[in-house]
PDB file of N, CA and C in Angstrom:
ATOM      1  N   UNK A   1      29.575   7.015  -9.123  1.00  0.00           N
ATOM      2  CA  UNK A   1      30.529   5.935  -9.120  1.00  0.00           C
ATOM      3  C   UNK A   1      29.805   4.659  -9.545  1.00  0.00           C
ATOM      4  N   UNK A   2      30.276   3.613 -10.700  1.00  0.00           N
ATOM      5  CA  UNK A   2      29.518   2.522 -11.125  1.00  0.00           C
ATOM      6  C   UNK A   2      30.754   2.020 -10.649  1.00  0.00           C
ATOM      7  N   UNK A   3      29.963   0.539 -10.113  1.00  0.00           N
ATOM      8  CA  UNK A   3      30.473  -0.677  -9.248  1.00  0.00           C
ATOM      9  C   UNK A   3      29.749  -1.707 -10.174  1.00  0.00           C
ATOM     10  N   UNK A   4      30.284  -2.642 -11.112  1.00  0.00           N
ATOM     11  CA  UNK A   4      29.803  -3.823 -11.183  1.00  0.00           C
ATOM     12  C   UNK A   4      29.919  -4.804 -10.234  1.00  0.00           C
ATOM     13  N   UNK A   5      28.588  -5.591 -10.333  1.00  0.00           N
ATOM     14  CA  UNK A   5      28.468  -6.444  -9.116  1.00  0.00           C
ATOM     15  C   UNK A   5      28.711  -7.658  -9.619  1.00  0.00           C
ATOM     16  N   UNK A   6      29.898  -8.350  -8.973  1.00  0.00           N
ATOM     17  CA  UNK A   6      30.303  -9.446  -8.694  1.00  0.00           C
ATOM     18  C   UNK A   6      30.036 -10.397  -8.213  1.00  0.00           C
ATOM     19  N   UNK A   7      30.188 -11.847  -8.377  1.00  0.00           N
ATOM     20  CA  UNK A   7      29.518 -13.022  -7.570  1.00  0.00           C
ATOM     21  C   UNK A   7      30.467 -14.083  -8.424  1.00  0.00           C
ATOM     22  N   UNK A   8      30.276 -15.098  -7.328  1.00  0.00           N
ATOM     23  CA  UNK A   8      30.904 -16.475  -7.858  1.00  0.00           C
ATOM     24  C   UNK A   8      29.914 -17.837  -8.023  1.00  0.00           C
ATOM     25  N   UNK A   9      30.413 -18.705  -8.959  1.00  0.00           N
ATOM     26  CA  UNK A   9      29.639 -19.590  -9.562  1.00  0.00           C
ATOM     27  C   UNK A   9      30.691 -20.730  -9.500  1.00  0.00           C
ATOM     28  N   UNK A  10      29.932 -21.895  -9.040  1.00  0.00           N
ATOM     29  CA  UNK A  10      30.648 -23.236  -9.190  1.00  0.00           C
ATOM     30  C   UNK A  10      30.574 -23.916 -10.124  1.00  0.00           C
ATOM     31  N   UNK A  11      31.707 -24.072 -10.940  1.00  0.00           N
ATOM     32  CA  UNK A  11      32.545 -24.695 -12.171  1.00  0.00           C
ATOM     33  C   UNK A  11      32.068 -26.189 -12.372  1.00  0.00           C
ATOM     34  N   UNK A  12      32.404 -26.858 -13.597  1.00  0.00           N
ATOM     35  CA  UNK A  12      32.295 -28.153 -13.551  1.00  0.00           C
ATOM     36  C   UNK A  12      33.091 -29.191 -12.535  1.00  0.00           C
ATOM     37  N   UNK A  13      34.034 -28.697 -12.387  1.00  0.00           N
ATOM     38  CA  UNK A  13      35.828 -28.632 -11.970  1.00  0.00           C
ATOM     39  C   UNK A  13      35.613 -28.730 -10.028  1.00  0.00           C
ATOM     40  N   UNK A  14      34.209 -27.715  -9.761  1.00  0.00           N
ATOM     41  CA  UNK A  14      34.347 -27.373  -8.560  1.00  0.00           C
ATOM     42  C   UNK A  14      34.870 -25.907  -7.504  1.00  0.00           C
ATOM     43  N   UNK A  15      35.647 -25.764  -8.676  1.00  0.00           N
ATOM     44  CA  UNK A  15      36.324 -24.394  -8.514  1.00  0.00           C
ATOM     45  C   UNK A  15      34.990 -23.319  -8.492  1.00  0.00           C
ATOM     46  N   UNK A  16      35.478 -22.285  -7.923  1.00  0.00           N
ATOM     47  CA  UNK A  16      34.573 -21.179  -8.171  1.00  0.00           C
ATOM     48  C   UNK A  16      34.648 -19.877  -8.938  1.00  0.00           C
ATOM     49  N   UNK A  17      34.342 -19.655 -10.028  1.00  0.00           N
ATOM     50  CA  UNK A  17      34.825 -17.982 -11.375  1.00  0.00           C
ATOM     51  C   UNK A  17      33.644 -17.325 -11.200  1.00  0.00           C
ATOM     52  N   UNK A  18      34.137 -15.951 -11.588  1.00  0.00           N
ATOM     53  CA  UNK A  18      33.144 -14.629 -11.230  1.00  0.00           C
ATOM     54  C   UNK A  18      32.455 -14.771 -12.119  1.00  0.00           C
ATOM     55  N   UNK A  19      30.943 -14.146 -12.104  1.00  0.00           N
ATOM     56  CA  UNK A  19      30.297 -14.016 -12.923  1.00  0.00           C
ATOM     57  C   UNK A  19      29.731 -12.734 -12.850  1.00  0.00           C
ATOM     58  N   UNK A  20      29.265 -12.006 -13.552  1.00  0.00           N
ATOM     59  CA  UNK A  20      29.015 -10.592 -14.032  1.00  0.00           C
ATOM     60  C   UNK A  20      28.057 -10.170 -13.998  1.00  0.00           C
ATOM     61  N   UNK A  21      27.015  -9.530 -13.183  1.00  0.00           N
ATOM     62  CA  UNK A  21      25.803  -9.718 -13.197  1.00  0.00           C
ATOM     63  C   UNK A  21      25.373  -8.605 -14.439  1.00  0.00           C
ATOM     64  N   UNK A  22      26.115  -8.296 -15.327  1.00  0.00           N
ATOM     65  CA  UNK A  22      25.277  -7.476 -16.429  1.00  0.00           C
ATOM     66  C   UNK A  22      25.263  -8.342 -17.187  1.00  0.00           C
ATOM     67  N   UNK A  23      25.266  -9.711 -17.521  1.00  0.00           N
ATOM     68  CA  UNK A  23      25.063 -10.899 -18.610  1.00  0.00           C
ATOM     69  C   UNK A  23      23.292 -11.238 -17.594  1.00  0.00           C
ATOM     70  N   UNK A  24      22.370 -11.005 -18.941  1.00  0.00           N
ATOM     71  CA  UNK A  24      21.240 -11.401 -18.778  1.00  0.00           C
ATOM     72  C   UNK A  24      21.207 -12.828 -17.420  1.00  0.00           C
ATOM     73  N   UNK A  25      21.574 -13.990 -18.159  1.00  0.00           N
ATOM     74  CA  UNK A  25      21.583 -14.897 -17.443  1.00  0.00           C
ATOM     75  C   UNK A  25      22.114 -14.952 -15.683  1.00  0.00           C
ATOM     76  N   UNK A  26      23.461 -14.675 -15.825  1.00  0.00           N
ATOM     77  CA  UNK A  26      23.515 -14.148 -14.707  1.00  0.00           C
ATOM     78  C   UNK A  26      22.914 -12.839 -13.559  1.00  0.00           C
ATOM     79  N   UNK A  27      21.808 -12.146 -14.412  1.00  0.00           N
ATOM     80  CA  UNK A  27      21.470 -11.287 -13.209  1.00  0.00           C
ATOM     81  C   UNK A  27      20.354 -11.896 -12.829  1.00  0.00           C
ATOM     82  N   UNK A  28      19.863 -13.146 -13.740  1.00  0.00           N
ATOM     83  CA  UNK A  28      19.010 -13.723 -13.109  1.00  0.00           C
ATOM     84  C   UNK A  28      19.117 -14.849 -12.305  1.00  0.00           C
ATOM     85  N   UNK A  29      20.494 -15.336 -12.482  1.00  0.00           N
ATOM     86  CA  UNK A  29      21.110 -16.514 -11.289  1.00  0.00           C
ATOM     87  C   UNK A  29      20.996 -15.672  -9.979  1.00  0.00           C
ATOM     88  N   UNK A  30      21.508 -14.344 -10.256  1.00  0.00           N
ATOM     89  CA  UNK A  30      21.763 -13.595  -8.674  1.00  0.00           C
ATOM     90  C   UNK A  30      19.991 -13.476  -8.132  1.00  0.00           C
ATOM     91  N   UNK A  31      19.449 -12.736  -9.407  1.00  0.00           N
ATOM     92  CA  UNK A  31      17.921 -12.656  -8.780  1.00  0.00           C
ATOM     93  C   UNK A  31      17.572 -13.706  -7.609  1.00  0.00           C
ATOM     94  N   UNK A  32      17.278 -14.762  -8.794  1.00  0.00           N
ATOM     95  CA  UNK A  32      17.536 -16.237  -8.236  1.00  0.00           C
ATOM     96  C   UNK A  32      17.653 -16.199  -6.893  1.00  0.00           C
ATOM     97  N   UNK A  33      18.630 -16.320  -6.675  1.00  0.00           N
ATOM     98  CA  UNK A  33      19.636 -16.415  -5.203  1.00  0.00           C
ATOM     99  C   UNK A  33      19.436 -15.551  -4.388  1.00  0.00           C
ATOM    100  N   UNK A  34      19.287 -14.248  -4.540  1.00  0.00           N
ATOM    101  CA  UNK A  34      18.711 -13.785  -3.638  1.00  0.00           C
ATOM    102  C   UNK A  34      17.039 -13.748  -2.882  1.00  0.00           C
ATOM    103  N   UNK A  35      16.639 -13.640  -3.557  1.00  0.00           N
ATOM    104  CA  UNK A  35      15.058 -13.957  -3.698  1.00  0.00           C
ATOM    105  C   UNK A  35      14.887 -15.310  -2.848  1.00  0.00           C
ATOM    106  N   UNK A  36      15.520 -16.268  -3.641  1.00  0.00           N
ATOM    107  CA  UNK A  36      15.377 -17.852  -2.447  1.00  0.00           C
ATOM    108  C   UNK A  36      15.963 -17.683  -0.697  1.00  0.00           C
ATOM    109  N   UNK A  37      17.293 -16.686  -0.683  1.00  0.00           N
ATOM    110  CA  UNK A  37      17.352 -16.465   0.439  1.00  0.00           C
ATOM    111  C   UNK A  37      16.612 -15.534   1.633  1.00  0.00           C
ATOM    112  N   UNK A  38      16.155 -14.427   0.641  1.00  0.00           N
ATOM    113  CA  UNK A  38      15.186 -13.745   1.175  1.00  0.00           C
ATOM    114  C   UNK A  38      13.943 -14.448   2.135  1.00  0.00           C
ATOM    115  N   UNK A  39      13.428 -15.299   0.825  1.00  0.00           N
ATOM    116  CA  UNK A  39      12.511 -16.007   1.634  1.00  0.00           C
ATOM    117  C   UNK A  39      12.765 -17.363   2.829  1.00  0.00           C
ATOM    118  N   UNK A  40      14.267 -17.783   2.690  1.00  0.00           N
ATOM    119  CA  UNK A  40      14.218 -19.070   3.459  1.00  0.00           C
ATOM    120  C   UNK A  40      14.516 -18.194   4.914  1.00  0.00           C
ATOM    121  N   UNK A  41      14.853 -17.043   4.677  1.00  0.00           N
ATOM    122  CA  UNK A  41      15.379 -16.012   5.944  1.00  0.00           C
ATOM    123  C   UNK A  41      13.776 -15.946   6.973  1.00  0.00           C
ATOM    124  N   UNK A  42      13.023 -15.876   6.099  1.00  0.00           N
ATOM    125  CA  UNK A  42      11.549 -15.797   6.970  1.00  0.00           C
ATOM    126  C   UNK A  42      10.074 -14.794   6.014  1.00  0.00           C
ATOM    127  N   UNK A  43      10.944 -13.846   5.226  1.00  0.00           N
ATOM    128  CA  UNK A  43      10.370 -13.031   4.747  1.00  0.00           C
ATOM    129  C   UNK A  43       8.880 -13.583   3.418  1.00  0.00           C
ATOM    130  N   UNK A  44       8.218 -13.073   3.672  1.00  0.00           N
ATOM    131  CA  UNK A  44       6.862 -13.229   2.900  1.00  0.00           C
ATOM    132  C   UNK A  44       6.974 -12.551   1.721  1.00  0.00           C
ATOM    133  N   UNK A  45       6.337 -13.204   0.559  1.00  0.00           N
ATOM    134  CA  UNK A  45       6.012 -12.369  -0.806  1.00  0.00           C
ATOM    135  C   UNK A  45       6.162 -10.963  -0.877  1.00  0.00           C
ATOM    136  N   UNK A  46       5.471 -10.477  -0.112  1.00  0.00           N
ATOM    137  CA  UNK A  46       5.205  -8.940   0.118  1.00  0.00           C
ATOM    138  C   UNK A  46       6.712  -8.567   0.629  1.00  0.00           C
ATOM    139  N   UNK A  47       7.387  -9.051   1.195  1.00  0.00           N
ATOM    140  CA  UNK A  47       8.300  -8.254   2.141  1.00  0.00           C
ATOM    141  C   UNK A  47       9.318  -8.030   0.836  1.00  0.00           C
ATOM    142  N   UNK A  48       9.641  -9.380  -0.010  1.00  0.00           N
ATOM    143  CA  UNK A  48      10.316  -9.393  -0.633  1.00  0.00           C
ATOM    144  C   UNK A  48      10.242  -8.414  -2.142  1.00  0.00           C
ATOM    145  N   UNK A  49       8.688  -8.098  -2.226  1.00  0.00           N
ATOM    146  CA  UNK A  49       8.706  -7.485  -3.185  1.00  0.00           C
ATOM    147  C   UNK A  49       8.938  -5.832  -2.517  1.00  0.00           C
ATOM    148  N   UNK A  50       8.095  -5.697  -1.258  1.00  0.00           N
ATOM    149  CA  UNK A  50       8.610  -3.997  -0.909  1.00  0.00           C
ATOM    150  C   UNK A  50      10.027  -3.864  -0.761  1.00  0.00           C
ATOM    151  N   UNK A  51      10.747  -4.770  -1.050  1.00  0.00           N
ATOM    152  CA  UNK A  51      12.666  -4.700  -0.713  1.00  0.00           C
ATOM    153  C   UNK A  51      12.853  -4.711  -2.566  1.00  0.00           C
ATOM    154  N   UNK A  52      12.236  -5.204  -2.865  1.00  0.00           N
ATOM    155  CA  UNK A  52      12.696  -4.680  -4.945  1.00  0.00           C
ATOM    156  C   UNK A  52      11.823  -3.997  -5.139  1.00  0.00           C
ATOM    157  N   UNK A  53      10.837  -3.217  -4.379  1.00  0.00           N
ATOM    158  CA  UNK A  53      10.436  -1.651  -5.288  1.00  0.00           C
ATOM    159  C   UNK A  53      11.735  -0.737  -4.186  1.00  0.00           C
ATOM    160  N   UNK A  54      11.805  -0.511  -3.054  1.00  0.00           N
ATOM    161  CA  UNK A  54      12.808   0.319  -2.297  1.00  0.00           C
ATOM    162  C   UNK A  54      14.279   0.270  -3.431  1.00  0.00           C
ATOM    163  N   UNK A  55      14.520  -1.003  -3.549  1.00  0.00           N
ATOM    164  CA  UNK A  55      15.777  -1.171  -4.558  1.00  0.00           C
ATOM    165  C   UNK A  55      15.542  -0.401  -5.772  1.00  0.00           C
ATOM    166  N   UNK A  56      14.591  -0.216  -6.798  1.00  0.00           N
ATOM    167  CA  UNK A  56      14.143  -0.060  -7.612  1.00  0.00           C
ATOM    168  C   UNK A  56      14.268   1.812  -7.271  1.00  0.00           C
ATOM    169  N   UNK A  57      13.551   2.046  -6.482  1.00  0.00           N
ATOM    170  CA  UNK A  57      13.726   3.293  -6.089  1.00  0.00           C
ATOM    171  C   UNK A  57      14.973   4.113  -5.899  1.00  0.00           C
ATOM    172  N   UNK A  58      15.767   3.209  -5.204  1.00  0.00           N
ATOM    173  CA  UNK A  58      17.215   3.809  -5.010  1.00  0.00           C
ATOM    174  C   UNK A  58      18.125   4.013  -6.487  1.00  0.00           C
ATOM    175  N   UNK A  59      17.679   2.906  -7.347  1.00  0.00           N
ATOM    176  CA  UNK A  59      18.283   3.187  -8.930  1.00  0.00           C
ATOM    177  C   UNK A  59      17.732   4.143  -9.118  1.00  0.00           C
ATOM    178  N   UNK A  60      16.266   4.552  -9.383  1.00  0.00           N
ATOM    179  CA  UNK A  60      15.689   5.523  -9.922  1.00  0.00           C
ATOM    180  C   UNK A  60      16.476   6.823  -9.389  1.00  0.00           C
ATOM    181  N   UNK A  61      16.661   7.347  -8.346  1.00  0.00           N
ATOM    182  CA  UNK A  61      17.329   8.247  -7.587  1.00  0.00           C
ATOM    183  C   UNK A  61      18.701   8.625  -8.092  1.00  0.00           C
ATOM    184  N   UNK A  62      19.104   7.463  -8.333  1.00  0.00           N
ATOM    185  CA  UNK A  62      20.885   7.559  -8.292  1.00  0.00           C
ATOM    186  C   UNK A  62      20.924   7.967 -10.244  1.00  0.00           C
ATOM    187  N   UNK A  63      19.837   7.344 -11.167  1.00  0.00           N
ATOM    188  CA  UNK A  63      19.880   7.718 -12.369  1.00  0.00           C
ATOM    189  C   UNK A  63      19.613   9.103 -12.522  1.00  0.00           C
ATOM    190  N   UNK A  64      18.447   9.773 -11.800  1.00  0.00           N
ATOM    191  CA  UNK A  64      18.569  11.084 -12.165  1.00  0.00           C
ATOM    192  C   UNK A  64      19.405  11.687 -11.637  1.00  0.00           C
ATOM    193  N   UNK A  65      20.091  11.175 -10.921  1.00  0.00           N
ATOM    194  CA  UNK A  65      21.663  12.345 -10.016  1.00  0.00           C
ATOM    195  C   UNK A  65      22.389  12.040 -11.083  1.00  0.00           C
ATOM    196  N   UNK A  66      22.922  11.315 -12.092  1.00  0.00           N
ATOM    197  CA  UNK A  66      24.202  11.173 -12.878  1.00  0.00           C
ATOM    198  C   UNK A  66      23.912  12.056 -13.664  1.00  0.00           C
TER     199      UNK A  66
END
């Protein structure tokens, strides 16, 4: 089952529109954003990177099952 992942972005306007995280730019706004929260949460360099190889892993997994 593919799920594109969704997120919202604030407009000039204020308003908030989805953005797509398969547009380059945007998967790196999400990177971004997550990563900064990761760390303001408490988590150290390391923690954050063993949580994107585990992630990394779980793609790897789910690509050879399709």
């Amino acid at each position: 089952m593919h799920q594109e992942l969704v997120t919202t972005t604030p407009t000039s306007n204020g308003d908030r529109s989805p953005i797509s995280a398969r547009s380059p730019r945007s998967a790196k706004i999400l990177a971004k954003t997550i990563y900064r929260e990761l760390r303001q949460s408490g988590l150290e360099e390391r923690d954050v990177l063993a949580i994107a190889s585990e992630m990394l892993g779980l793609v790897t997994e789910e690509l050879r099952g399709s």
